[in-house]
N, C-alpha and C. Protein backbone atom coordinates (compact mmCIF):
# COMPACT_ATOMS: atom_id res chain seq x y z
N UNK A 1 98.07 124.11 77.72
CA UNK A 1 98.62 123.02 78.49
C UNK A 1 99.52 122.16 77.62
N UNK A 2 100.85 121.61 78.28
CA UNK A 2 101.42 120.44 77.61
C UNK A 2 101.19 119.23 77.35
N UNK A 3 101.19 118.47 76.21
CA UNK A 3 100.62 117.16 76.21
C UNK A 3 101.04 116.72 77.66
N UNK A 4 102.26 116.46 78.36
CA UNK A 4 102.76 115.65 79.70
C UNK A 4 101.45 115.97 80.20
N UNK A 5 101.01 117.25 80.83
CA UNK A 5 100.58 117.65 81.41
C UNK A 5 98.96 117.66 81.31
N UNK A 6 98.62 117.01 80.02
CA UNK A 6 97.29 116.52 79.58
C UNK A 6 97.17 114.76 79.98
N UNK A 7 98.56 114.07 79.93
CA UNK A 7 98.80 112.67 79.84
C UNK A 7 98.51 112.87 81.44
N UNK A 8 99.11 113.65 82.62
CA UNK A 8 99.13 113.55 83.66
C UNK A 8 97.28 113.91 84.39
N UNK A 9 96.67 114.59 83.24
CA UNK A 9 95.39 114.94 83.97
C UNK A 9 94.75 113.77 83.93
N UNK A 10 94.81 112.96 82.72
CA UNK A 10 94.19 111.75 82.29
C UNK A 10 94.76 110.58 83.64
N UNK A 11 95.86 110.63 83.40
CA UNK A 11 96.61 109.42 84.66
C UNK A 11 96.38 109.50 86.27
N UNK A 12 95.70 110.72 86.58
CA UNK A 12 95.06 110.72 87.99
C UNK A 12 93.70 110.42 88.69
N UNK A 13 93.13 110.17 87.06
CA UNK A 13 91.57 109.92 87.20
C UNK A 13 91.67 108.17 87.52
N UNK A 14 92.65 107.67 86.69
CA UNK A 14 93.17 106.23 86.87
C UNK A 14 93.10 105.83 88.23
N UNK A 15 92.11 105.40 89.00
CA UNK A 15 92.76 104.56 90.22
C UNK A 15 92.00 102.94 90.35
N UNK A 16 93.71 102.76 90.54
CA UNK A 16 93.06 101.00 90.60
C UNK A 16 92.45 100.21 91.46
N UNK A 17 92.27 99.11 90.94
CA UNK A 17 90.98 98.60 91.71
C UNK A 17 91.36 97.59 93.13
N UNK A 18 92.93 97.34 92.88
CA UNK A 18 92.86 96.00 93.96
C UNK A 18 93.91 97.24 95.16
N UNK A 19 93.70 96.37 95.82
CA UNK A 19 94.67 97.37 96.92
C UNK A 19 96.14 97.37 96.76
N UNK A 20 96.64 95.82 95.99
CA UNK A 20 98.37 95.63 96.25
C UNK A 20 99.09 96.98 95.18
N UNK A 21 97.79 97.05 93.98
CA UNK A 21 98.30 98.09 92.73
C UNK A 21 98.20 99.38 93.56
N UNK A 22 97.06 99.79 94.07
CA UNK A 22 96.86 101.23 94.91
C UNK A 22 98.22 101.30 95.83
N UNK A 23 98.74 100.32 96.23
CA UNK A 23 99.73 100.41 96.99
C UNK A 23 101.33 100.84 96.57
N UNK A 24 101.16 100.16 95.25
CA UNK A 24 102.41 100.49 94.62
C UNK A 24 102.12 101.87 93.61
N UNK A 25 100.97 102.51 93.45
CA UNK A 25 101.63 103.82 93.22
C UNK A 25 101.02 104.12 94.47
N UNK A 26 101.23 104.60 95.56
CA UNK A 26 101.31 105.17 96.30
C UNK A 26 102.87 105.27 96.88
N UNK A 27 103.77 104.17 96.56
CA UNK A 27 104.46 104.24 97.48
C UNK A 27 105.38 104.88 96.20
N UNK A 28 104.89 105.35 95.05
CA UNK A 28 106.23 105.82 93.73
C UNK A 28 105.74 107.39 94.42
N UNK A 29 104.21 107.58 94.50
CA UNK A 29 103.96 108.83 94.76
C UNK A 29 105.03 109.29 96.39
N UNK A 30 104.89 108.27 97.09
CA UNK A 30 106.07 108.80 98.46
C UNK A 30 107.38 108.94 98.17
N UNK A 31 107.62 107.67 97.46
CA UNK A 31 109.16 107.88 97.56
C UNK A 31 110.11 109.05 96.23
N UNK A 32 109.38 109.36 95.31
CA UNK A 32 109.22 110.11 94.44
C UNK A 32 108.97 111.63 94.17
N UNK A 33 107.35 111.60 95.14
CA UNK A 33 107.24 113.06 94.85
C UNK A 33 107.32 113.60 96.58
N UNK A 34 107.58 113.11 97.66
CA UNK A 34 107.52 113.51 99.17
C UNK A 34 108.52 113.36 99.53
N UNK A 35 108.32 114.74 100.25
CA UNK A 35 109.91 114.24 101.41
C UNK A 35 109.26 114.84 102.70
N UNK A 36 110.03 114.27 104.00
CA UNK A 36 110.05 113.84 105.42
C UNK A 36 110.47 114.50 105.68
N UNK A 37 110.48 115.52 106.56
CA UNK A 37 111.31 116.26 107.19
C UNK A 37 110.75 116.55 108.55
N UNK A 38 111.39 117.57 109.15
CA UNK A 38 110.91 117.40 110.86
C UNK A 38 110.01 118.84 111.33
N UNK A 39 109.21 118.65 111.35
CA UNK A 39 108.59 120.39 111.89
C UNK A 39 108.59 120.57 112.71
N UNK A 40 107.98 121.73 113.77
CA UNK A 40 108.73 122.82 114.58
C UNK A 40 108.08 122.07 115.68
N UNK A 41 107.01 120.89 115.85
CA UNK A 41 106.47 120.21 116.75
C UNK A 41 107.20 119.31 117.05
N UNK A 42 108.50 118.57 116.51
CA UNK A 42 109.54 117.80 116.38
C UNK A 42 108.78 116.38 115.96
N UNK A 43 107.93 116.74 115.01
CA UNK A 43 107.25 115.69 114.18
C UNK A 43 107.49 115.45 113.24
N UNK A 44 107.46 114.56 112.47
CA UNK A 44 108.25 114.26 111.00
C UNK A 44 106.77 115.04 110.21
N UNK A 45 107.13 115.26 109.29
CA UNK A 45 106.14 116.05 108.74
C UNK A 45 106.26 115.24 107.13
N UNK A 46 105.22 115.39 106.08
CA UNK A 46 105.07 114.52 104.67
C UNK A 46 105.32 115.79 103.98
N UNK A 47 105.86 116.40 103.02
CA UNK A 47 105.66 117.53 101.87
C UNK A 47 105.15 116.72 100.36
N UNK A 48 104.62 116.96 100.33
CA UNK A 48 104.06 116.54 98.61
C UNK A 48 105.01 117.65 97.59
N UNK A 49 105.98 117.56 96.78
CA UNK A 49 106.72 118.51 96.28
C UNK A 49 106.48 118.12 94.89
N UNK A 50 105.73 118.96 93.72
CA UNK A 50 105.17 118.39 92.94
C UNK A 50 104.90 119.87 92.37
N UNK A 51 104.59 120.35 90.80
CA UNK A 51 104.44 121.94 89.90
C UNK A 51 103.03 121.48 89.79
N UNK A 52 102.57 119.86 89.93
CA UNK A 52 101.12 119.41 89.32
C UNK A 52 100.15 118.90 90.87
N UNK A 53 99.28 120.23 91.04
CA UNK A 53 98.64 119.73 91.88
C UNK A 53 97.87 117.69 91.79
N UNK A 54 97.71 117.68 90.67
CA UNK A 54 96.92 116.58 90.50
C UNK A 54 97.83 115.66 90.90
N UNK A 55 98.79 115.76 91.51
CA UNK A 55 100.00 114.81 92.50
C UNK A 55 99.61 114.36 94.11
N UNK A 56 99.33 115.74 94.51
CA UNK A 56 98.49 115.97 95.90
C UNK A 56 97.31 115.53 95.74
N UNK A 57 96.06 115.84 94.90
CA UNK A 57 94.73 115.39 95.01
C UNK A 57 95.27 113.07 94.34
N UNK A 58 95.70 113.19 94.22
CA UNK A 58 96.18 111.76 93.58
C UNK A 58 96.59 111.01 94.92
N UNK A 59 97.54 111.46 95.51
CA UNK A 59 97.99 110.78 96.97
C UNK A 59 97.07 111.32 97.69
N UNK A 60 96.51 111.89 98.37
CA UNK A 60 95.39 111.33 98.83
C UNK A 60 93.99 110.94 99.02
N UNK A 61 93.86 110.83 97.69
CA UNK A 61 92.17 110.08 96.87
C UNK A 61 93.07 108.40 97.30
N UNK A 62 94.62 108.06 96.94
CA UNK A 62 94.93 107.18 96.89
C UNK A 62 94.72 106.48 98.50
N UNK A 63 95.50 107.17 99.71
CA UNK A 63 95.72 107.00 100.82
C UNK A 63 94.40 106.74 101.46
N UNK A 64 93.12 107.22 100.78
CA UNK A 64 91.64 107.32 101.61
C UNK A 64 91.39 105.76 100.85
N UNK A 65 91.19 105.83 99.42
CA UNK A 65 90.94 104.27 99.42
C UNK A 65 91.56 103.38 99.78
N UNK A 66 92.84 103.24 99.46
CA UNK A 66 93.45 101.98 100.19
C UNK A 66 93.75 101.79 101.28
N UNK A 67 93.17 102.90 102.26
CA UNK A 67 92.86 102.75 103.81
C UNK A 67 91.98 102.96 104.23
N UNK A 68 90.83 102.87 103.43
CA UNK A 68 89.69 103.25 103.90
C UNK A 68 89.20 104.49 104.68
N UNK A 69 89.31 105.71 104.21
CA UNK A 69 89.82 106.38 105.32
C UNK A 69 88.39 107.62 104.78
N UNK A 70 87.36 107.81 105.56
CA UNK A 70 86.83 108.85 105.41
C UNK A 70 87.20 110.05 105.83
N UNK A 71 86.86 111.27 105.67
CA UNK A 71 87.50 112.45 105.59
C UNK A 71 88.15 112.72 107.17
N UNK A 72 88.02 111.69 108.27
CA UNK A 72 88.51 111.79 109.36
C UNK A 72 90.19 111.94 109.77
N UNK A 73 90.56 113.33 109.93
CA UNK A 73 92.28 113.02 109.56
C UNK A 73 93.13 112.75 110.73
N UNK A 74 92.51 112.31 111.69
CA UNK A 74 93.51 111.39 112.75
C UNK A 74 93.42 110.05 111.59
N UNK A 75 92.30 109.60 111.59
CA UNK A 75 92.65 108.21 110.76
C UNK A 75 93.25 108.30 109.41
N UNK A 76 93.39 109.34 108.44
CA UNK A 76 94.21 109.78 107.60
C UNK A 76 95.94 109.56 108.47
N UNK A 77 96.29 110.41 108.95
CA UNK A 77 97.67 110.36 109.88
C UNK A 77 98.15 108.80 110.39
N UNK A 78 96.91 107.98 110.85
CA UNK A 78 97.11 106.53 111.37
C UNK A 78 97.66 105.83 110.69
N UNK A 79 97.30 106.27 108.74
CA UNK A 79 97.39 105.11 107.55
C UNK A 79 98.84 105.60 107.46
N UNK A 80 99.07 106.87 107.23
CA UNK A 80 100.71 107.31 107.11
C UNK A 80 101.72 106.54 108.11
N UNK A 81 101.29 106.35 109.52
CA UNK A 81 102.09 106.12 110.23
C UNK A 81 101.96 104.21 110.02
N UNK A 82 100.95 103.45 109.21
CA UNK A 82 101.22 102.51 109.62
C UNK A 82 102.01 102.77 108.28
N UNK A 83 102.17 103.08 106.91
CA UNK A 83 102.98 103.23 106.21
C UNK A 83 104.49 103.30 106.28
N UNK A 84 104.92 104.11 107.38
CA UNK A 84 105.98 104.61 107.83
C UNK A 84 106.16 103.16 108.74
N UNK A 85 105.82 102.56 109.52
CA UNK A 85 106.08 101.29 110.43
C UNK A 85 106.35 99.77 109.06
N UNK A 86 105.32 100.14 108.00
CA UNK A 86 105.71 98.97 106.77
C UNK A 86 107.20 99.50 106.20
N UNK A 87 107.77 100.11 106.38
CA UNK A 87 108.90 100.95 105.70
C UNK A 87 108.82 101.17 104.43
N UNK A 88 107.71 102.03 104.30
CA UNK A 88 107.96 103.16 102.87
C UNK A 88 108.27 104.32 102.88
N UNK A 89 108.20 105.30 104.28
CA UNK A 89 108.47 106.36 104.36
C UNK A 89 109.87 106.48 104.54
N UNK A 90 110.73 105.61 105.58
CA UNK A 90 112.21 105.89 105.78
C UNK A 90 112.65 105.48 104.54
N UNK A 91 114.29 105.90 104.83
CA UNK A 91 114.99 105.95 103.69
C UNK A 91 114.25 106.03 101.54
N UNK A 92 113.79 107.41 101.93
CA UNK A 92 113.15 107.13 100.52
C UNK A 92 114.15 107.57 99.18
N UNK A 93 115.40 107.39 99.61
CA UNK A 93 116.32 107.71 98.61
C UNK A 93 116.44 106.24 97.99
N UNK A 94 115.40 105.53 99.20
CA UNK A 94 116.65 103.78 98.51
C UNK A 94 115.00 103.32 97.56
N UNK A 95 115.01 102.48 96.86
CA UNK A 95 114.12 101.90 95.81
C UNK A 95 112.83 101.12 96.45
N UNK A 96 111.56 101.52 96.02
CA UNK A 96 110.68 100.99 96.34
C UNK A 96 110.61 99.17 96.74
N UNK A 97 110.39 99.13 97.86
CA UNK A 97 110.59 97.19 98.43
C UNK A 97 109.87 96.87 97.41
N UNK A 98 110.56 95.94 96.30
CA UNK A 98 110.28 95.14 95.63
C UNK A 98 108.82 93.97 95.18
N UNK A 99 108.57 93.85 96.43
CA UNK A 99 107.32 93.10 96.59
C UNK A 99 106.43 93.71 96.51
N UNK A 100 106.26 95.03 96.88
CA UNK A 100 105.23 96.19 96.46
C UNK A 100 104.97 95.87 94.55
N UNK A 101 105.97 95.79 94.00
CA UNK A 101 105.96 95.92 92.11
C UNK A 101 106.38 94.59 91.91
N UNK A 102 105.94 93.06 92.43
CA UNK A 102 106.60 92.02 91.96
C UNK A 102 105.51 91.48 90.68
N UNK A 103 103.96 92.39 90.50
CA UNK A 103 102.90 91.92 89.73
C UNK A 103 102.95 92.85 88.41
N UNK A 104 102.61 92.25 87.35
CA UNK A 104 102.85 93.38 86.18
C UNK A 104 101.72 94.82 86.08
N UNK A 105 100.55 94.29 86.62
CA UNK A 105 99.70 95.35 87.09
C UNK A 105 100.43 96.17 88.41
N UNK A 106 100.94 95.52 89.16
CA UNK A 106 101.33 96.51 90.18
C UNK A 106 102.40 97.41 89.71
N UNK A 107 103.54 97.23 88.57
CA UNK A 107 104.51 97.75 87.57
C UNK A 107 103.76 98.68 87.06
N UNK A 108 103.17 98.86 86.45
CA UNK A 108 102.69 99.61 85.43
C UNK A 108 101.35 100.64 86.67
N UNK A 109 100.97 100.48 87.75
CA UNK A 109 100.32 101.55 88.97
C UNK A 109 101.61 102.61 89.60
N UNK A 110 102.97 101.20 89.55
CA UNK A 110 104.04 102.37 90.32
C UNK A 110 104.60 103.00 88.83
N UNK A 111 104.97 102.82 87.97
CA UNK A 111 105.09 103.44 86.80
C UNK A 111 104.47 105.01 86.39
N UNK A 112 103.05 104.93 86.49
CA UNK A 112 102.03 105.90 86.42
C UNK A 112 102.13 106.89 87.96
N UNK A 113 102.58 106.16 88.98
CA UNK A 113 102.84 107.11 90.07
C UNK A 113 103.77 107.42 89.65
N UNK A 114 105.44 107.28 89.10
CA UNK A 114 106.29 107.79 89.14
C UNK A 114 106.40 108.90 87.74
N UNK A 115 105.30 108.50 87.01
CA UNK A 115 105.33 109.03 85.87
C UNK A 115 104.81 110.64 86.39
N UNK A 116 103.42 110.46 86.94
CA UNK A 116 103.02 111.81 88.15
C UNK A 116 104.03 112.67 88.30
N UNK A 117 104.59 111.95 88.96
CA UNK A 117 105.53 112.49 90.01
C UNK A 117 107.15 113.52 89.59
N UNK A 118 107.55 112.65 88.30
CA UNK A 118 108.44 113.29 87.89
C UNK A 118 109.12 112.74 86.62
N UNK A 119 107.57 112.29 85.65
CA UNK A 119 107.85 112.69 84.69
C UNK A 119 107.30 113.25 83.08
N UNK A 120 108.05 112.83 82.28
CA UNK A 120 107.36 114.10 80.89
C UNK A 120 107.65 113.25 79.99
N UNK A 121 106.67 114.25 79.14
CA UNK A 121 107.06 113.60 77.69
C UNK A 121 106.45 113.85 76.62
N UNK A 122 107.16 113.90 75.35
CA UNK A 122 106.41 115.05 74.42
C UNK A 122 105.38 114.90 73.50
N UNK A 123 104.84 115.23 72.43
CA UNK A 123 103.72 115.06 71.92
C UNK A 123 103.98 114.13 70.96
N UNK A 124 103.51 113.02 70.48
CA UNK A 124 104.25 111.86 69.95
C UNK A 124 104.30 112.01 68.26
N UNK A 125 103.31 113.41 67.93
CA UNK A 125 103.44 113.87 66.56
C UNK A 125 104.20 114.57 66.18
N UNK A 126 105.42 114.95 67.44
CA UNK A 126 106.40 115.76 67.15
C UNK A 126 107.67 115.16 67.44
N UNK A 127 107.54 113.97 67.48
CA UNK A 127 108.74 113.00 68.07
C UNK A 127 108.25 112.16 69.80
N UNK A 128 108.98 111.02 69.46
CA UNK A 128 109.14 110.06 70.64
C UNK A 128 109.94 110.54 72.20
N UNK A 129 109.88 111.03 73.18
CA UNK A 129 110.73 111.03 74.17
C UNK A 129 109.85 111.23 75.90
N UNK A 130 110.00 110.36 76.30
CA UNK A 130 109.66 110.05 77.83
C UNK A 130 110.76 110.01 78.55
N UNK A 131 110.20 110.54 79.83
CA UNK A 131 111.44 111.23 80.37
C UNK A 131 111.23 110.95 82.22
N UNK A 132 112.18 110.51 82.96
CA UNK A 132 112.19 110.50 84.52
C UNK A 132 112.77 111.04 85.11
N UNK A 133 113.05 112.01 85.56
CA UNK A 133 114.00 113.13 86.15
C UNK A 133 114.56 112.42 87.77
N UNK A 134 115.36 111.85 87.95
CA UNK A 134 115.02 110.91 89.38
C UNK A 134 116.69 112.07 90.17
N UNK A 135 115.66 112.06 91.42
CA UNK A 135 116.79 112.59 92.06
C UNK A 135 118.42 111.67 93.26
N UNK A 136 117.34 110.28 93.07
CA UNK A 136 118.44 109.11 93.45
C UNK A 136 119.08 108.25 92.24
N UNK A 137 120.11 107.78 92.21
CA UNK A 137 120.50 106.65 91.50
C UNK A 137 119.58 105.84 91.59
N UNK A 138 119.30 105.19 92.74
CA UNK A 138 118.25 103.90 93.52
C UNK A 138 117.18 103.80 92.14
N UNK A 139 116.31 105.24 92.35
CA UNK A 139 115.46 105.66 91.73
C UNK A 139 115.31 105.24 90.29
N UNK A 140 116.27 105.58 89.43
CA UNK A 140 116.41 105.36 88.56
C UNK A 140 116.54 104.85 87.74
N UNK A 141 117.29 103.59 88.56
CA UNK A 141 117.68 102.30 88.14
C UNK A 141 116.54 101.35 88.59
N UNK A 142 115.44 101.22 89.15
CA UNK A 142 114.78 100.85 89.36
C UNK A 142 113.71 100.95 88.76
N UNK A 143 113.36 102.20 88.12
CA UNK A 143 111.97 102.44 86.66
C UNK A 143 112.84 101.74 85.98
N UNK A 144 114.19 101.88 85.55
CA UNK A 144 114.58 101.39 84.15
C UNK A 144 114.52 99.87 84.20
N UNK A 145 114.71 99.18 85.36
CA UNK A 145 114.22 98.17 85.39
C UNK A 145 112.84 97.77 85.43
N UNK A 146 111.65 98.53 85.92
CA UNK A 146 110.40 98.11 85.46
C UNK A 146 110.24 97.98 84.29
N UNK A 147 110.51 99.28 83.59
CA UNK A 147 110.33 99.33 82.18
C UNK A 147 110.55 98.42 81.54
N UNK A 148 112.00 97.69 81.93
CA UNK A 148 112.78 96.83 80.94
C UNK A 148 111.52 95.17 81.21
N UNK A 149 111.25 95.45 82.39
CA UNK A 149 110.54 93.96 82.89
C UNK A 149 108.78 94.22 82.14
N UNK A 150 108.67 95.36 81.39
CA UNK A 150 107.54 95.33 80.76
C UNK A 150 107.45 95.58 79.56
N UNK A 151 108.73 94.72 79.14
CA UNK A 151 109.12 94.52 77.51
C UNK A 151 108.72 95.79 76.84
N UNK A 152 109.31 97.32 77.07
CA UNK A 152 109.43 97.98 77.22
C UNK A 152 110.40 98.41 76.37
């Protein structure tokens, strides 16, 4: 296994304790590692698109606690859709709503989701380099601003 990929086994066992932090990586894990699309029921459908299962078991260990949600998956589907009505699911090319990451604990929950989600980084005895592969501008510029806001 790769260190990332040892850093990432360690970072899924992580779940936080208040709901506003559970909230903000959940919503790095949506807007990050999921995409929306429409299935053959003409339902929007969630894909978790991710090489690290521990992305999928992560979003939704996340989605059951911070919605309370026992293994019942109409009420699983309910928490998505009130998700999708708070607007985290549309437009997930554009940058996580702000108020979700305005707490430094909540920075450093969407950080670790986005870190999940898409990114790496190498073994620190062989050199320094962390890495975010972002497929929006939005995206991008928006870790680099967490980062920067966590004296970073």
């Amino acid at each position: 296994m790769s260190f990332s990929s040892d850093v990432k086994e360690e970072l899924e066992k992580v779940l936080p304790n208040s709901r506003h932090c559970q909230l903000a990586e959940l919503a790095a894990i949506i807007h990050l590692g999921c995409r929306v699309s429409i299935g053959e029921s003409r339902q929007e459908e969630i894909t978790i698109i991710s090489e690290n299962p521990l992305v999928s078991r992560k979003y939704f260990t996340l989605l059951r606690k911070t919605f309370i949600i026992n293994v019942n998956v109409e009420k699983l589907l309910q928490a998505v859709k009130v998700l999708d009505e708070g607007g985290c699911l549309h437009q997930l090319s554009e940058a996580v709503n702000a108020l979700l990451i305005k707490n430094s604990c909540c920075k450093r929950a969407f950080l670790r989701g986005a870190f999940l989600c898409i990114g790496s980084m190498s073994d620190p005895h062989k050199g320094y380099h962390l890495e975010f592969v972002c497929e929006y501008e939005a995206h991008a510029l928006q870790i680099q601003q967490v980062i920067s806001s966590l004296g970073i």
